[in-house]
Protein backbone atom coordinates (compact mmCIF):
# COMPACT_ATOMS: atom_id res chain seq x y z
CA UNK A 1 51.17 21.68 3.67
CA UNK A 2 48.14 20.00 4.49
CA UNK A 3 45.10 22.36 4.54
CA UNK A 4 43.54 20.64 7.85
CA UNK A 5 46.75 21.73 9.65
CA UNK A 6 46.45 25.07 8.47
CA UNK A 7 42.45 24.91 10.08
CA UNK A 8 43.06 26.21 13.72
CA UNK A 9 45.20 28.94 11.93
CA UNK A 10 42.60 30.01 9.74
CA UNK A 11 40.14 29.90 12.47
CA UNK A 12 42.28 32.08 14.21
CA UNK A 13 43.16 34.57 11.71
CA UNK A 14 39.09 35.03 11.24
CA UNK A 15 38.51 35.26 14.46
CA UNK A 16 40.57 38.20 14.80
CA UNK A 17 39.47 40.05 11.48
CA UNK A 18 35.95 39.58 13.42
CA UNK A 19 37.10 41.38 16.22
CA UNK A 20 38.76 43.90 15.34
CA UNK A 21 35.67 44.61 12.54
CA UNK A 22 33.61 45.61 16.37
CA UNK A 23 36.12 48.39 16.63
CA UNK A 24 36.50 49.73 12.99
CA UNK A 25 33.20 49.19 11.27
CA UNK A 26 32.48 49.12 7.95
CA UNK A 27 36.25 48.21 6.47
CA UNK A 28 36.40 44.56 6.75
CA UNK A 29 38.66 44.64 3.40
CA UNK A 30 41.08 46.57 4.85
CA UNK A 31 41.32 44.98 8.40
CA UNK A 32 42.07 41.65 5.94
CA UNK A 33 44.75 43.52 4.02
CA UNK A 34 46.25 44.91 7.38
CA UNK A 35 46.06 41.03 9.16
CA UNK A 36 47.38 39.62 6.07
CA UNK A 37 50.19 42.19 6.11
CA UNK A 38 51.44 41.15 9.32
CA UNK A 39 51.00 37.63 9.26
CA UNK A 40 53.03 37.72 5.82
CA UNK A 41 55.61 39.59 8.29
CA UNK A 42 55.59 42.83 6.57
CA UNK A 43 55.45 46.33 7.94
CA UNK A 44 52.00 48.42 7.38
CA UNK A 45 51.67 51.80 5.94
CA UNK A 46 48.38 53.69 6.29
CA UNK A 47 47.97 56.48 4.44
CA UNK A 48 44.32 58.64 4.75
CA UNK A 49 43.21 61.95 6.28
CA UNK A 50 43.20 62.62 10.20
CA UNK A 51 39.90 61.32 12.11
CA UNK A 52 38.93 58.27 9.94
CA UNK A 53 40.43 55.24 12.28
CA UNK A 54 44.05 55.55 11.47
CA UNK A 55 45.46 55.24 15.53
CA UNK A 56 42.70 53.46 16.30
CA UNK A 57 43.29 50.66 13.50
CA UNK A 58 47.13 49.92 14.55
CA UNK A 59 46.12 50.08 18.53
CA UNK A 60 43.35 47.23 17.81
CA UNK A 61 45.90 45.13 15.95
CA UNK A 62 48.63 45.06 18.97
CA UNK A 63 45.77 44.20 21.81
CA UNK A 64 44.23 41.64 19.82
CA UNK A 65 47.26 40.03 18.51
CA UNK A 66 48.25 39.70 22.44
CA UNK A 67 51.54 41.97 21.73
CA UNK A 68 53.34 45.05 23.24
CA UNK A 69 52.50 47.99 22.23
CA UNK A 70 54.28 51.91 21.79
CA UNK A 71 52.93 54.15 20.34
CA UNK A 72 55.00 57.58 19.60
CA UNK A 73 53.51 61.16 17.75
CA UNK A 74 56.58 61.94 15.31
CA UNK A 75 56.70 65.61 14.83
CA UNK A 76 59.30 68.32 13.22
CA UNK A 77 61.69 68.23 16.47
CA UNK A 78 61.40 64.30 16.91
CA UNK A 79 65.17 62.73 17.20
CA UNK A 80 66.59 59.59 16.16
CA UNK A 81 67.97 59.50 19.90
CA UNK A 82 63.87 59.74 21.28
CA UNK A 83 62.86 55.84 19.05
CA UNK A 84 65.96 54.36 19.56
CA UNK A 85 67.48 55.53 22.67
CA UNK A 86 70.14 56.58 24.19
CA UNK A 87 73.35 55.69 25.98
CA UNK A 88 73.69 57.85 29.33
CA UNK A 89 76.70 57.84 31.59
CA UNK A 90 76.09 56.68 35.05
CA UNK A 91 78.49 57.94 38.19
CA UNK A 92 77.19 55.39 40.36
CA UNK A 93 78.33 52.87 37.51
CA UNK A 94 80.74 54.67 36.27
CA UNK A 95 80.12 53.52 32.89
CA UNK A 96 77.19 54.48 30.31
CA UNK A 97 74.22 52.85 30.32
CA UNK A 98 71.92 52.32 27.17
CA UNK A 99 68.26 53.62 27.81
CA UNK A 100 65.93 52.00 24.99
CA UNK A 101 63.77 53.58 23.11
CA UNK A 102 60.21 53.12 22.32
CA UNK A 103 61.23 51.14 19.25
CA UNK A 104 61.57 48.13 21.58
CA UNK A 105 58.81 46.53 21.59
CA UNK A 106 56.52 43.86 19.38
CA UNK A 107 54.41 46.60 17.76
CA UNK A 108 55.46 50.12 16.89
CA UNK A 109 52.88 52.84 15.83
CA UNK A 110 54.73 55.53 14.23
CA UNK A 111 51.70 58.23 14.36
CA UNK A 112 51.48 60.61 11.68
CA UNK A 113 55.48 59.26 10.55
CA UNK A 114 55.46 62.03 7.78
CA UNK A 115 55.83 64.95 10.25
CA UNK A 116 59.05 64.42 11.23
CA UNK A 117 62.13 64.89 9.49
CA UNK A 118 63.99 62.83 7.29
CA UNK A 119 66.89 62.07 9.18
CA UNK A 120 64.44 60.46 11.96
CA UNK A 121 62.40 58.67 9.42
CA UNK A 122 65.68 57.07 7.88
CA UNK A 123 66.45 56.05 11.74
CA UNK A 124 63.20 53.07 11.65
CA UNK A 125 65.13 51.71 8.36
CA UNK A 126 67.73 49.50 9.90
CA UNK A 127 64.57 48.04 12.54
CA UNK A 128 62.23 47.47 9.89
CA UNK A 129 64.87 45.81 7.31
CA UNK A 130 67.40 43.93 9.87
CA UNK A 131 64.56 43.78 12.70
CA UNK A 132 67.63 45.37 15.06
CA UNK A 133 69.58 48.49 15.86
CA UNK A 134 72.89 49.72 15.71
CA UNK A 135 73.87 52.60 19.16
CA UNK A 136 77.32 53.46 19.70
CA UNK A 137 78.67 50.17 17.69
CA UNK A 138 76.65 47.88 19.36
CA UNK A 139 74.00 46.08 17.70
CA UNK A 140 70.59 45.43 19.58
CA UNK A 141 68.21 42.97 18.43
CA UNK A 142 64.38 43.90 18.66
CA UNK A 143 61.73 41.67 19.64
CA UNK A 144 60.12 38.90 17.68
CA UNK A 145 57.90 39.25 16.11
CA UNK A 146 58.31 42.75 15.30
CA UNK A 147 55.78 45.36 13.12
CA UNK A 148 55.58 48.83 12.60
CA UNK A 149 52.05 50.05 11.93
CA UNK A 150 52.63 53.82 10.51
CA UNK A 151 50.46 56.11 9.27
CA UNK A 152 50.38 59.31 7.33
CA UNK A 153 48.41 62.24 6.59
CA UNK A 154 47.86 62.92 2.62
CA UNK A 155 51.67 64.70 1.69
CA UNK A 156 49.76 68.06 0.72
CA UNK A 157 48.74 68.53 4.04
CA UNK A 158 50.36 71.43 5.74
CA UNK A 159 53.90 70.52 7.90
CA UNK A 160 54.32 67.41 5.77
CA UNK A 161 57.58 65.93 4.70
CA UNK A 162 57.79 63.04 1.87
CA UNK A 163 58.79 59.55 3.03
CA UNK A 164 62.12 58.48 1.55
CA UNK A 165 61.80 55.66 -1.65
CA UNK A 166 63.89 53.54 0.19
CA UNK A 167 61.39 53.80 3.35
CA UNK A 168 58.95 53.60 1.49
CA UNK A 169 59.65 50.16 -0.24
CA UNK A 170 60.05 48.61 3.55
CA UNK A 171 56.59 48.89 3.93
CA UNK A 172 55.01 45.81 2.32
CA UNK A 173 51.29 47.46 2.31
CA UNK A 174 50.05 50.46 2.36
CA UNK A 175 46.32 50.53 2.65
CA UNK A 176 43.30 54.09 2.64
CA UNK A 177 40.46 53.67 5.38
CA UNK A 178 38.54 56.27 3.73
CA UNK A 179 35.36 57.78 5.02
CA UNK A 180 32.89 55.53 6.38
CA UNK A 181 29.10 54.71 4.44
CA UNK A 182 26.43 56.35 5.85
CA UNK A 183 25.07 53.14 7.88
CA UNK A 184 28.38 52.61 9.57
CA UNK A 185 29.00 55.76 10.45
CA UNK A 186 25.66 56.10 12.02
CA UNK A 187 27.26 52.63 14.09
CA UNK A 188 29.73 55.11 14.87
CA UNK A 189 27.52 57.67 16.03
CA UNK A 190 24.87 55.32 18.18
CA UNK A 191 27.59 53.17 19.60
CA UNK A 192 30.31 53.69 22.64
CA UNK A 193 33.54 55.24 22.33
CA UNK A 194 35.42 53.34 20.09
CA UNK A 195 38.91 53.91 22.93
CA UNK A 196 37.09 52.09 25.42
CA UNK A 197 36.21 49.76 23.49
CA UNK A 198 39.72 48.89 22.71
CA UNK A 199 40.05 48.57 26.30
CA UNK A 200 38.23 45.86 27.03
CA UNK A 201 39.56 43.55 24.01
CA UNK A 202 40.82 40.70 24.98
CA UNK A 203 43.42 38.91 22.83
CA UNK A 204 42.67 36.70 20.10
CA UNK A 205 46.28 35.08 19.88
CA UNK A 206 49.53 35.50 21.78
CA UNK A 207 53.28 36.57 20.32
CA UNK A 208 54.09 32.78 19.62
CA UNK A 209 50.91 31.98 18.16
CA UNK A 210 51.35 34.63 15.35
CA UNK A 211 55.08 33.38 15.03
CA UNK A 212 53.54 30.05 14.51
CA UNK A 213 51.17 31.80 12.08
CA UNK A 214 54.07 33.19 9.93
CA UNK A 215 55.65 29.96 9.90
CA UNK A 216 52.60 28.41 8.26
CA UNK A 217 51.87 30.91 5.51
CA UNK A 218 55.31 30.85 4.33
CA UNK A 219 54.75 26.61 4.06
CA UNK A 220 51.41 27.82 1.21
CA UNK A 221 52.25 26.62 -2.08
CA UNK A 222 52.43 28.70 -5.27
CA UNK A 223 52.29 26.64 -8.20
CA UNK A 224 54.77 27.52 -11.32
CA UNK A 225 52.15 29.10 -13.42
CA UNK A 226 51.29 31.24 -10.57
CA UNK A 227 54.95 32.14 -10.66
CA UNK A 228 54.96 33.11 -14.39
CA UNK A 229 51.72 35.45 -13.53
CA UNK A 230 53.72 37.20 -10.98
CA UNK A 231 56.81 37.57 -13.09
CA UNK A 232 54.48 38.46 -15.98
CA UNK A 233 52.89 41.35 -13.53
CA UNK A 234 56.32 42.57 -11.98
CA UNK A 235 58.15 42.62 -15.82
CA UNK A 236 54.97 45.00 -16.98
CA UNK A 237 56.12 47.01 -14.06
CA UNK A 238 59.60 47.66 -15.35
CA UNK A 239 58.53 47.56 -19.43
CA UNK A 240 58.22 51.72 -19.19
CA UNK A 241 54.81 51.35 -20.63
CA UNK A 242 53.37 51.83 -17.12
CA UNK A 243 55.44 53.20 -14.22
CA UNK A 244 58.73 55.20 -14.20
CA UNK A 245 60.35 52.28 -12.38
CA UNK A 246 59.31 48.98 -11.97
CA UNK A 247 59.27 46.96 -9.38
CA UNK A 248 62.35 45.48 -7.79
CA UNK A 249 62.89 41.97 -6.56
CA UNK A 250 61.97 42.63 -2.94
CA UNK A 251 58.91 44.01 -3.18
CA UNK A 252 58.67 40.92 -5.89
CA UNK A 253 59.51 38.70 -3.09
CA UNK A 254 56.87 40.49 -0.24
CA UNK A 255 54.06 40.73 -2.59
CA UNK A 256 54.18 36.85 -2.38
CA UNK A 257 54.36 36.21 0.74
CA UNK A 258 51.20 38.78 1.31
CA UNK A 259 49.56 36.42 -1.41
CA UNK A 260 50.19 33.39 0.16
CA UNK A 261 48.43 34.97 3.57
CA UNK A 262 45.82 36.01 2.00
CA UNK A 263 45.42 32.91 0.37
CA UNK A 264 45.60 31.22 3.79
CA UNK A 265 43.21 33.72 5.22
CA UNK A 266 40.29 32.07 2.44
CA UNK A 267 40.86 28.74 4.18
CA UNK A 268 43.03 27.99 0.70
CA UNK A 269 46.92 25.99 0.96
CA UNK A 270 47.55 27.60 -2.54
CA UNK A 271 48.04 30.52 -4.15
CA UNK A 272 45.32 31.76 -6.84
CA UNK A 273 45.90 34.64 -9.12
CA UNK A 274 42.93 36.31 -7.06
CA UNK A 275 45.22 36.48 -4.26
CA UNK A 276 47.71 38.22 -6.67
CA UNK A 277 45.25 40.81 -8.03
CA UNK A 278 43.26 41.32 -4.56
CA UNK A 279 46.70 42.43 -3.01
CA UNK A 280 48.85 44.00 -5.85
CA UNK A 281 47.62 47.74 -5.53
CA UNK A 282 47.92 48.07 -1.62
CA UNK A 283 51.31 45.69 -1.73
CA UNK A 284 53.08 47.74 -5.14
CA UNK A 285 50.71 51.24 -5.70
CA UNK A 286 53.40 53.15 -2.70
CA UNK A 287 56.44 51.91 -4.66
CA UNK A 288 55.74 52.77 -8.31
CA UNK A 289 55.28 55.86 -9.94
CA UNK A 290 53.00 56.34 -13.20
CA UNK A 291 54.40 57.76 -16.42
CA UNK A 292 54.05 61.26 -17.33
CA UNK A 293 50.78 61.55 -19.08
CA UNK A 294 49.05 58.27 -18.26
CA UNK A 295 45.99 60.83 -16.02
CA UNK A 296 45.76 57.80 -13.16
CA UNK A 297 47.00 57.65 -9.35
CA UNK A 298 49.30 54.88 -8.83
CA UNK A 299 46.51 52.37 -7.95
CA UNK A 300 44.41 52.88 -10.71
CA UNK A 301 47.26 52.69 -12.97
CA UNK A 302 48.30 49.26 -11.13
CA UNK A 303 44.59 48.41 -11.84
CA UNK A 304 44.58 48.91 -15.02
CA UNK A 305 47.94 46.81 -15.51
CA UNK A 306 46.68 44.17 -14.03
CA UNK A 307 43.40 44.39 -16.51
CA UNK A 308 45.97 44.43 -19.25
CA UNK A 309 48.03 41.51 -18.40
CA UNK A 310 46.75 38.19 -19.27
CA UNK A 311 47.15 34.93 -16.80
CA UNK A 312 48.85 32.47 -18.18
């Protein structure tokens, strides 16, 4: 890929990091980890305590991006029936009649996903892997493209369930607002109502333009040494000296393609092993769990095994 035809893209892709920085102030890092996310076509996981920008993030995203938007609260008596839908019969047809479910649309926001049970959570699976769903034998595709922005209150909060492993590794990031600095917060304070704000965004791309988008970060080239610092990075995973289990080829396969956006994102047609280490906490800290004993969260033990592994 030549890097001048990537321009207009990366143009783009700043342009709406920019805005979407007027609505949540103060986390430009993680509006880039959250833009490269999607653009990589991965699903985004954020995980942080109510009131920090959580809703507010994922609703930016979908009006700037220029794509449909549904937004549904998942609590303890949430069905699978109430995201997917429902097949109804109908005298006047005499038949039944599928009634979809908020699911179908361009951007989900599963709100607080971890207050619901697990036999709803396991219901987004089949969208988020196959991008479709199965009702009464029939197979429905979903829209392209197609994200789920979810996020998730800290699990030792009160009415809490644990996501699934397997639900968990469908997410290709999962990123922490945290609280804001003092300055920004201030912003915060000073400034208008960050909901109307939203309102009056005006898109920064369209649907096709961020299929277009996808198309071009997959063409980013990642050399063969950048290869062997992956591999090197995912076999530490799996070597027991650092995580319970490692990492598996999936999540092998999405942390590159997050790389390669990111890479694209610093006006870049190649892959650096920045990109790798800028992205490997948010893109592998929700799938891996640390050994007994090693006193770390899962992010600091990922930074620390990325410290510890050398580039080759």
């Amino acid at each position: 890929m030549d890097l001048e035809d990537a321009r207009p893209v990366t143009r783009m892709l700043t342009r709406l990091v920019d805005q979407i920085s007027t609505i949540i102030v103060g986390k430009r890092t993680q509006i880039e980890d959250s833009v490269a996310c999607l653009m990589a076509g991965g699903h985004l996981l954020i995980e942080d305590v109510p009131g920090v920008g959580k809703t507010t993030l994922a609703h930016a995203l979908a009006v700037s991006m220029g794509l449909r938007f549904s937004r549904v609260q998942f609590t303890a008596d949430l069905m699978p029936s109430d995201l997917i839908g429902v097949s109804v019969f109908e005298r006047a047809k005499d038949t039944f009649v599928f009634h979809p479910g908020p699911v179908f649309t361009q951007v989900l926001l599963a709100d607080e996903i971890n207050r619901a049970g697990p036999k709803t959570q396991s219901a987004l699976l089949e969208a988020m892997e196959e991008h479709q769903v199965s009702v009464d034998n029939v197979t429905r595709h979903l829209p392209d493209p197609f994200f789920v922005i979810a996020t998730q209150n800290p699990s030792d909060q009160l009415g809490t369930y644990p996501l699934p492993e397997s639900q968990l590794d469908r997410f290709l990031m999962c990123i922490t607002l945290g609280y804001p600095d003092r300055l920004s917060e201030r912003a915060l304070l000073a400034g208008d109502d960050k909901r109307g704000a939203i309102e009056r965004l005006k898109p920064v791309m369209q649907a096709s333009e961020v299929v277009a988008c996808q198309k071009v970060v997959q063409q980013v080239h990642a050399s063969e040494p950048l290869l062997d610092y992956l591999q090197a990075l995912i076999g530490a995973t799996r070597s027991g000296e650092w995580f319970v289990e490692g990492l598996s080829p999936r999540a092998a396969i999405a942390i590159l393609r997050v790389a390669k956006a990111r890479a694209l994102m610093a006006q870049r047609d190649y892959v650096a092993p920045d990109d790798i280490q800028a992205i490997l906490p948010q893109a592998a800290g929700h799938r891996l769990v640390p050994i007994s004993g090693a006193g770390r969260g899962a992010l600091e033990q990922v930074r620390a095994m990325v410290e510890a592994t050398p580039i080759p």
